[in-house]
Protein backbone atom coordinates (compact mmCIF):
# COMPACT_ATOMS: atom_id res chain seq x y z
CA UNK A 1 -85.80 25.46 -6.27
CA UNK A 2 -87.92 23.83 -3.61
CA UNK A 3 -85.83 21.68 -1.58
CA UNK A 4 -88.24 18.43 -2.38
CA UNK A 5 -87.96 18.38 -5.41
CA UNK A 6 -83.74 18.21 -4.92
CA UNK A 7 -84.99 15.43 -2.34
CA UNK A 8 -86.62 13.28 -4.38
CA UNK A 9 -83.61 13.64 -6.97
CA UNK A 10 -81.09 12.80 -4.59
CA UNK A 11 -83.25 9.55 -3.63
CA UNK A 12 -83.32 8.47 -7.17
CA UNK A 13 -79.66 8.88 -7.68
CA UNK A 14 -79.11 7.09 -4.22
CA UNK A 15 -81.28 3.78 -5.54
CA UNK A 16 -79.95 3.89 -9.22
CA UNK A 17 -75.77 3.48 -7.38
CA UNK A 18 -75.05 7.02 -6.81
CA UNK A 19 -72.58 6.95 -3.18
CA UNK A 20 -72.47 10.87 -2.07
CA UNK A 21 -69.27 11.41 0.04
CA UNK A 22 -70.77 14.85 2.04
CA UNK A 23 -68.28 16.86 4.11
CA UNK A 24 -64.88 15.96 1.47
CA UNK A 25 -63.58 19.43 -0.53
CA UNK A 26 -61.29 17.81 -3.06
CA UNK A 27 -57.86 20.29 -2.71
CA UNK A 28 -57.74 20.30 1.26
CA UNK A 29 -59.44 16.97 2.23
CA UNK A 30 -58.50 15.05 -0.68
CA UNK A 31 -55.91 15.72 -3.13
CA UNK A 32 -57.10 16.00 -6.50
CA UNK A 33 -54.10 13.18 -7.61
CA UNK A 34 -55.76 10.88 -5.01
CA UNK A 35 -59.24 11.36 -7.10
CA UNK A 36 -57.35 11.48 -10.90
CA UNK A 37 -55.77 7.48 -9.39
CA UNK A 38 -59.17 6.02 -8.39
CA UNK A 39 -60.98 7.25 -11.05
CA UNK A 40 -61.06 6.85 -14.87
CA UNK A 41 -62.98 10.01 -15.12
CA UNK A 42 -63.86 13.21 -13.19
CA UNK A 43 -66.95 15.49 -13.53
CA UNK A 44 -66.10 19.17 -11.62
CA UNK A 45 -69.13 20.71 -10.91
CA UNK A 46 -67.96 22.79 -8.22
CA UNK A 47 -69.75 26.26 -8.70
CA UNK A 48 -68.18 29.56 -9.08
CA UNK A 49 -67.79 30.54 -5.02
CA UNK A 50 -65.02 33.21 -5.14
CA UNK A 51 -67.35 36.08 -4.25
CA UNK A 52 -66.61 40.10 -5.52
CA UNK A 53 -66.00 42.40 -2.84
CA UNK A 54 -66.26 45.86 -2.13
CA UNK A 55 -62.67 47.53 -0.99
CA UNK A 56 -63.92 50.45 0.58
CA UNK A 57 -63.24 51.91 3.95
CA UNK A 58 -65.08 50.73 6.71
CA UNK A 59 -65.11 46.93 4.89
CA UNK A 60 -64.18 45.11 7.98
CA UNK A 61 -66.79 46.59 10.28
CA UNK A 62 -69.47 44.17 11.38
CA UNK A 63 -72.39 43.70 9.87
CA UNK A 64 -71.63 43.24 6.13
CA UNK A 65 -71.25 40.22 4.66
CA UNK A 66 -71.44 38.49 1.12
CA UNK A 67 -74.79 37.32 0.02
CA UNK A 68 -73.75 33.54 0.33
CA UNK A 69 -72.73 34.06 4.17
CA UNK A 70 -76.29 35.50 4.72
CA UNK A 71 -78.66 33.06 2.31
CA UNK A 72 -77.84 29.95 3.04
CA UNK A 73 -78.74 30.63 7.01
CA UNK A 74 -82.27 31.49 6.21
CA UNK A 75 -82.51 27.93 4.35
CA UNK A 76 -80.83 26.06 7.31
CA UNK A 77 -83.33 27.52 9.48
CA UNK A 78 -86.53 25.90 7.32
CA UNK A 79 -84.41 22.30 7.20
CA UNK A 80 -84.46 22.83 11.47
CA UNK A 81 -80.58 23.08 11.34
CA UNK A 82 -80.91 26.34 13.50
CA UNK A 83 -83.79 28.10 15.66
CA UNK A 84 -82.85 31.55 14.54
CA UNK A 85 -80.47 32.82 11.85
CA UNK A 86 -76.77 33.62 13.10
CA UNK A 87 -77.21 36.79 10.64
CA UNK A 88 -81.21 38.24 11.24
CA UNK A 89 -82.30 41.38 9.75
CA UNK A 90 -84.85 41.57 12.46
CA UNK A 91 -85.21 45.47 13.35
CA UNK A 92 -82.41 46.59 11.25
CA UNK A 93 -82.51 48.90 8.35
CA UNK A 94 -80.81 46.45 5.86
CA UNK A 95 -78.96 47.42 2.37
CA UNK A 96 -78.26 45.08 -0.60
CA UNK A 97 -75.32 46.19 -2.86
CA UNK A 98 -75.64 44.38 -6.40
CA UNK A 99 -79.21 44.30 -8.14
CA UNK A 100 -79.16 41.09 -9.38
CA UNK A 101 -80.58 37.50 -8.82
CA UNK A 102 -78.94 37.00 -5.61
CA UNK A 103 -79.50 40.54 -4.46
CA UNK A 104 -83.60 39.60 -5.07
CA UNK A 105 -82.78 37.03 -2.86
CA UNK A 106 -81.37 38.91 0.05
CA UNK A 107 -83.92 41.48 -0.24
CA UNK A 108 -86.88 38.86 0.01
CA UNK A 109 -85.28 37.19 2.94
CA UNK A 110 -84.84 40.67 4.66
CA UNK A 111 -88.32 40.92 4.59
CA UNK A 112 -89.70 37.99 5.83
CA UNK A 113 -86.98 38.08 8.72
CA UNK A 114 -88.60 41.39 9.64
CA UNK A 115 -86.22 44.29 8.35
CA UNK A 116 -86.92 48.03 9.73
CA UNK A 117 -86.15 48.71 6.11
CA UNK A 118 -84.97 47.54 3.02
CA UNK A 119 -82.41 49.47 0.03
CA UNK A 120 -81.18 47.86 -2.79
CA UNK A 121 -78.13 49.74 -4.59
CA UNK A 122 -77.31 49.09 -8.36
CA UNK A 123 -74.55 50.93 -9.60
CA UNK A 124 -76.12 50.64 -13.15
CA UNK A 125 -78.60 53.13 -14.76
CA UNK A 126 -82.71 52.13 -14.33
CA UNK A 127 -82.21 49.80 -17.17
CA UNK A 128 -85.65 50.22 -19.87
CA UNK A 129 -88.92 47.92 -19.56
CA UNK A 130 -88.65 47.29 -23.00
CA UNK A 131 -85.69 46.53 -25.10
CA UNK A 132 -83.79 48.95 -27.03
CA UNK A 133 -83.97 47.71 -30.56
CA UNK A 134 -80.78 49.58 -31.41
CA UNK A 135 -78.16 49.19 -28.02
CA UNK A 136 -79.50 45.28 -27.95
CA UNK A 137 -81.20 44.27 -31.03
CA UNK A 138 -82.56 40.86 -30.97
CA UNK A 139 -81.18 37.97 -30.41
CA UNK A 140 -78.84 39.39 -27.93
CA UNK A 141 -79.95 39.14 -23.78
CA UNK A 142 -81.59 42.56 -22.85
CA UNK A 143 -81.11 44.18 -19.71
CA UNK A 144 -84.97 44.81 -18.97
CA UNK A 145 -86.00 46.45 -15.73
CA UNK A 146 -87.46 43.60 -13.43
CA UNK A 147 -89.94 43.27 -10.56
CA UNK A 148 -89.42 40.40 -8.76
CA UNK A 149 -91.71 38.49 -6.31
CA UNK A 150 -89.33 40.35 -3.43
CA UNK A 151 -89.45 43.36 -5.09
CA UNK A 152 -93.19 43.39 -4.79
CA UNK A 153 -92.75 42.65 -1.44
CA UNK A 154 -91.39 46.25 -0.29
CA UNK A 155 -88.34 48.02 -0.11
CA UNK A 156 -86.30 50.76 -2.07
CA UNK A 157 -84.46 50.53 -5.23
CA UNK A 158 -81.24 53.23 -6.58
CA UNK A 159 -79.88 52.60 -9.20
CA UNK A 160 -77.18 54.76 -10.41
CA UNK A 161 -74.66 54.91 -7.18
CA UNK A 162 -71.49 53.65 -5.71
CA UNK A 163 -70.38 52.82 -2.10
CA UNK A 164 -68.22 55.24 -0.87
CA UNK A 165 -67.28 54.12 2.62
CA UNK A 166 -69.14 52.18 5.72
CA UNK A 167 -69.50 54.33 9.54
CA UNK A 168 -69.67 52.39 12.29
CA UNK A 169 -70.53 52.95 16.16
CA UNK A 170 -67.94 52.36 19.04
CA UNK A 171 -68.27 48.76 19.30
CA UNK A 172 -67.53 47.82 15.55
CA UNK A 173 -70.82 47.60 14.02
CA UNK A 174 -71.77 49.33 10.81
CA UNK A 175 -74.25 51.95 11.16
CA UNK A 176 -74.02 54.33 7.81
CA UNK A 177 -73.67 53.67 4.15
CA UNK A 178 -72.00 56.51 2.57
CA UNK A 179 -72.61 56.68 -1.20
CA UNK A 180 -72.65 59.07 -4.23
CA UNK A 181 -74.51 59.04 -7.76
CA UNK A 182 -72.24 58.14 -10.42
CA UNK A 183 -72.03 58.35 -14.23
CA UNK A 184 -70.29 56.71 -16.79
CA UNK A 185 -67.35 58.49 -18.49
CA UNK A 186 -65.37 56.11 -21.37
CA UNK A 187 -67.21 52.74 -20.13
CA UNK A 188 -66.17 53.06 -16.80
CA UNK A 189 -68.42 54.67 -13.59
CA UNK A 190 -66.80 58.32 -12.20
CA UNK A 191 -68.72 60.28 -8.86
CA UNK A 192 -70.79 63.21 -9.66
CA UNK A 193 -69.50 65.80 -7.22
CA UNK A 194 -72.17 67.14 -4.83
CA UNK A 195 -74.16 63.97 -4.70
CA UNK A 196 -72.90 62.37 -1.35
CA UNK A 197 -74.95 61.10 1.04
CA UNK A 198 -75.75 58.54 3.92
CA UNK A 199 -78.09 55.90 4.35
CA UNK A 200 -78.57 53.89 7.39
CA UNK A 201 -77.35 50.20 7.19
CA UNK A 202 -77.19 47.66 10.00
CA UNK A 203 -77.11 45.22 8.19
CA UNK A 204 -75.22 45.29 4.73
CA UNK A 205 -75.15 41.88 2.15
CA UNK A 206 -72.83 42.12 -0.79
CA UNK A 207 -74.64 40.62 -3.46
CA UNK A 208 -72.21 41.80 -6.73
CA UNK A 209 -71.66 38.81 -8.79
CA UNK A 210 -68.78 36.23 -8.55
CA UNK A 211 -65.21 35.91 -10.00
CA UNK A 212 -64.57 32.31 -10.82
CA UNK A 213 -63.70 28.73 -8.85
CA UNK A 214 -62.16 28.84 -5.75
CA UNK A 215 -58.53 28.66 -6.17
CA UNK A 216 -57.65 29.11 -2.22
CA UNK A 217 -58.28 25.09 -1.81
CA UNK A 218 -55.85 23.95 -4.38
CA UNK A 219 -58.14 22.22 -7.01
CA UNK A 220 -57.33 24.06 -9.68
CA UNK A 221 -53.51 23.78 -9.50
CA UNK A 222 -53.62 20.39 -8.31
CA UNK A 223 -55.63 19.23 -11.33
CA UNK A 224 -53.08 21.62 -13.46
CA UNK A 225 -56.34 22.98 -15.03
CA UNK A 226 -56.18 26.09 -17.72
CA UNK A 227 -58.60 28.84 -17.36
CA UNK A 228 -60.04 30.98 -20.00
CA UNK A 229 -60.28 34.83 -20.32
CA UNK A 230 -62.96 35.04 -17.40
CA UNK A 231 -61.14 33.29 -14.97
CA UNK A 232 -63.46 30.07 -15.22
CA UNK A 233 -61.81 26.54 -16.37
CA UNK A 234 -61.58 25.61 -19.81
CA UNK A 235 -63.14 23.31 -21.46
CA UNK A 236 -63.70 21.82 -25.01
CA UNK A 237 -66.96 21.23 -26.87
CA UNK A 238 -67.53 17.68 -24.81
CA UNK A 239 -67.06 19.58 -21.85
CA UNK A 240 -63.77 18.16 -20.89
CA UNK A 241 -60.89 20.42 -19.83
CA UNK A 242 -57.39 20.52 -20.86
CA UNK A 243 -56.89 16.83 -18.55
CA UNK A 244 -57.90 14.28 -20.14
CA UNK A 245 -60.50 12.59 -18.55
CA UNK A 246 -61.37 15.54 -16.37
CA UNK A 247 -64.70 17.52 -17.07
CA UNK A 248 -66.06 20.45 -16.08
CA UNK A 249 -70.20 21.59 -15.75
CA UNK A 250 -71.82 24.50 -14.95
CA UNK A 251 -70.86 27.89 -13.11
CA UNK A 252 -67.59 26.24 -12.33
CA UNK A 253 -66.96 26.84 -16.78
CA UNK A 254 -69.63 29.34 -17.79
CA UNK A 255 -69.53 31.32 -14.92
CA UNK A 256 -71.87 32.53 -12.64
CA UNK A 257 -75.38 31.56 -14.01
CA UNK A 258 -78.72 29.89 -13.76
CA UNK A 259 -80.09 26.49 -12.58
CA UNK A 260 -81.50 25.22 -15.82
CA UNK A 261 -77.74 25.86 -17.39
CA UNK A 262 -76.59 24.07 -15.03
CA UNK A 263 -79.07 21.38 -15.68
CA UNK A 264 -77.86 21.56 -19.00
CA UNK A 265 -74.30 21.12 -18.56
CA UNK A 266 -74.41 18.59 -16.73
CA UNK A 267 -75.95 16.34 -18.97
CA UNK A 268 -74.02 17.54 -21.47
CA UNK A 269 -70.71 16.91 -19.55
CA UNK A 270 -72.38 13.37 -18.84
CA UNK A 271 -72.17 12.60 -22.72
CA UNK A 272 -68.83 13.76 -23.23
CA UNK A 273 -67.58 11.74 -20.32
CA UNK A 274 -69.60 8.44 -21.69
CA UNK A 275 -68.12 9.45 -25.12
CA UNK A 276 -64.52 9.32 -23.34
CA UNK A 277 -64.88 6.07 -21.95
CA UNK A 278 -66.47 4.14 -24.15
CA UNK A 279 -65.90 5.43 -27.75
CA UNK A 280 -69.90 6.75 -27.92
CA UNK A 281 -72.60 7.42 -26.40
CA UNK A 282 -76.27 7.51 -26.98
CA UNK A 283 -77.18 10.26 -24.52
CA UNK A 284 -78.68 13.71 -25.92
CA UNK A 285 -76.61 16.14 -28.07
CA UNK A 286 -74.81 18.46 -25.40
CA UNK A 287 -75.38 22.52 -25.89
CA UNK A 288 -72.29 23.90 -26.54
CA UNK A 289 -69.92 25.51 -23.75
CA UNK A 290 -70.03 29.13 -25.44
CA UNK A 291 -74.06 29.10 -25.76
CA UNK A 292 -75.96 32.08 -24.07
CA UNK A 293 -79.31 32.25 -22.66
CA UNK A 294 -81.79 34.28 -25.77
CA UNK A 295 -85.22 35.93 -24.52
CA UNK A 296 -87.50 35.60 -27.37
């Protein structure tokens, strides 16, 4: 989303009697029972940041790092917050593990920073460009092959391989992605003997989803929040966890997802919180936590 339009939100909420405390992580700044005693109620909408890694040898050379180290430095860079990137692809021959959203993202911004080269793994098949009327009849999501603006922009897509282990040069830095093809045996991906090979990778971004809330910083056990069967924080149909009085919106209960459900849930925690402390509320009828995204 294009960082004016956040802008001119933020202004509005600043002149309707919003105050934004920046630089405060409730858990390690502020304990959460220090927030609970001020406050009759508590909106969390504090994303889903515990990134999935990759345990493979060669993991701590340097040079690979998870999407959200890399992204965010490109955006810094257009708000003047830095003159160059501390992580450039300039030169290198770049590789993107994950196919997703986010890996779109590092693959555009590899680009336009200059990349010798650009590969994207996927450790899914080439999903279909049309959907599959029997493996995902309607109205479940389909998994569609898509072209994204970055896509067009160059680079190489695999699909249908796993990271085997990272090579690196004498001084630390990764140089080679070993990998194999893979195929799926009971559900679950198994290497296809004879397949290994190397790529070259000097600069590597893992971009392969995320696993829930931060739970390093202590606001989940300081709030004495449940979780579901994902890992993300529980919550009831007004969006309110197992507190009372404490609510939770967007990735931070569904899970890594999109900007307009998180949009969505957070008007629709704003109604169950007005609900809470006053009895009703006249704001829109909320979607409902379990609702899924449909492609019609």
């Amino acid at each position: 989303m294009e960082k004016r339009h956040i802008n001119r939100r933020i202004e509005q909420m600043r002149a309707e009697g919003t105050k934004f405390r920046t630089g405060v992580e409730i858990g390690r700044d502020m304990p959460a029972t220090a927030l609970r005693k001020r406050y009759d109620a508590v909106v969390l909408a504090v994303g889903a940041t515990t990134a999935r890694d990759l345990p493979v040898p060669g993991r701590e050379l340097k040079g690979i790092h998870q999407a959200m180290e890399y992204l965010p430095l490109a955006n810094k860079v257009q708000e003047g917050d830095y003159v160059a990137p501390p992580i450039s692809a300039e030169g290198k021959h770049v590789v993107v593990i994950g196919g997703g959203d986010t890996g779109a993202d590092c693959v555009g911004t590899a680009h336009r920073q200059g990349a010798a080269s650009v590969t994207q793994l996927e450790i899914m098949p080439r999903p279909g460009e049309e959907r599959d009327p029997v493996a995902q009849p309607w109205p479940t999501f389909p998994m569609l092959y898509k072209v994204t603006s970055a896509h067009e922009e160059g680079g190489e897509r695999v699909y249908s391989v796993s990271t085997t282990h990272f090579e690196g040069d004498e001084d630390g830095n990764v140089q080679w992605l070993h990998m194999s093809e893979v195929e799926f045996v009971d559900g679950r991906p198994a290497p296809k003997p004879g397949t290994e090979r190397k790529i070259p990778a000097q600069l590597v971004t893992l971009a392969m989803g995320f696993t829930g809330t931060d739970r390093e910083n202590g606001l989940v056990d300081q709030f004495g929040l449940e979780l579901d069967e994902r890992g993300n924080i529980a919550r009831d149909a007004d969006f309110q966890t197992n507190v009372p009085g404490v609510f939770v919106a967007g990735d931070a209960g569904r899970g890594q997802s999109l900007i307009v459900w998180a949009i969505a849930e957070g008007r629709s925690a704003a109604r169950g919180c007005d609900r809470y402390l006053t009895g009703a509320s006249e704001l829109p009828a909320p979607i409902r936590p379990t609702d899924r995204a449909l492609t019609v």
